[in-house]
Protein backbone atom coordinates (compact mmCIF):
# COMPACT_ATOMS: atom_id res chain seq x y z
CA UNK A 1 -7.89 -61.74 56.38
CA UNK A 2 -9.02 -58.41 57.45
CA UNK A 3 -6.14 -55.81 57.65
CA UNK A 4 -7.05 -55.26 61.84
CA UNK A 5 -6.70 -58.91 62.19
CA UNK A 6 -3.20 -59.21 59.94
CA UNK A 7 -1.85 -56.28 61.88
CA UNK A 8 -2.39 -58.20 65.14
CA UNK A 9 -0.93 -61.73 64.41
CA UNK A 10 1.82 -60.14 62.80
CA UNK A 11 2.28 -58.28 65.98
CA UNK A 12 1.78 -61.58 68.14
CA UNK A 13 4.62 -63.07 65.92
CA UNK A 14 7.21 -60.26 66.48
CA UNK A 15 6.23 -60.56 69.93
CA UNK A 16 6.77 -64.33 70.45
CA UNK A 17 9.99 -63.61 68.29
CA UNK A 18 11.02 -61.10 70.80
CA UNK A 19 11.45 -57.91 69.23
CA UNK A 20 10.61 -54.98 70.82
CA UNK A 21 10.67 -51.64 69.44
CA UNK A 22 10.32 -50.48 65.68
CA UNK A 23 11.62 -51.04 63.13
CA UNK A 24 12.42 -54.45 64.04
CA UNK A 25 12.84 -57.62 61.60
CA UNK A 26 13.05 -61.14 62.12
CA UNK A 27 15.67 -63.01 59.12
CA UNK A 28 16.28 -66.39 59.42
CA UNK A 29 15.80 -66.52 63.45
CA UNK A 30 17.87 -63.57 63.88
CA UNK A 31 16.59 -60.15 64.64
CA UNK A 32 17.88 -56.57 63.25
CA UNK A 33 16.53 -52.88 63.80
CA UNK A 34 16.83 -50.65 61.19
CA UNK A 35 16.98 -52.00 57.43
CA UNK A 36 20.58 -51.05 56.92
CA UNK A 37 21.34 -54.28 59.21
CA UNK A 38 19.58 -56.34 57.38
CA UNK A 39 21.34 -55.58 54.05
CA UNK A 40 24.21 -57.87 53.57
């Protein structure tokens, strides 16, 4: 997969995630900005 095509269905899955903004991360259905929250 080309990298312009990656970068847009990884976009269309935060989307259809809903996350908004950057950084944002989907874990395990839930979603965190910043990588500190996602650091148990």
């Amino acid at each position: 997969m080309a990298v312009q095509q990656r970068y847009e269905a990884n976009t269309r899955r935060a989307i259809d995630a809903g996350v908004f903004g950057a950084p944002g991360y989907v874990i395990a259905g839930e979603i965190f900005w910043a990588s500190a929250n996602a650091v148990h």
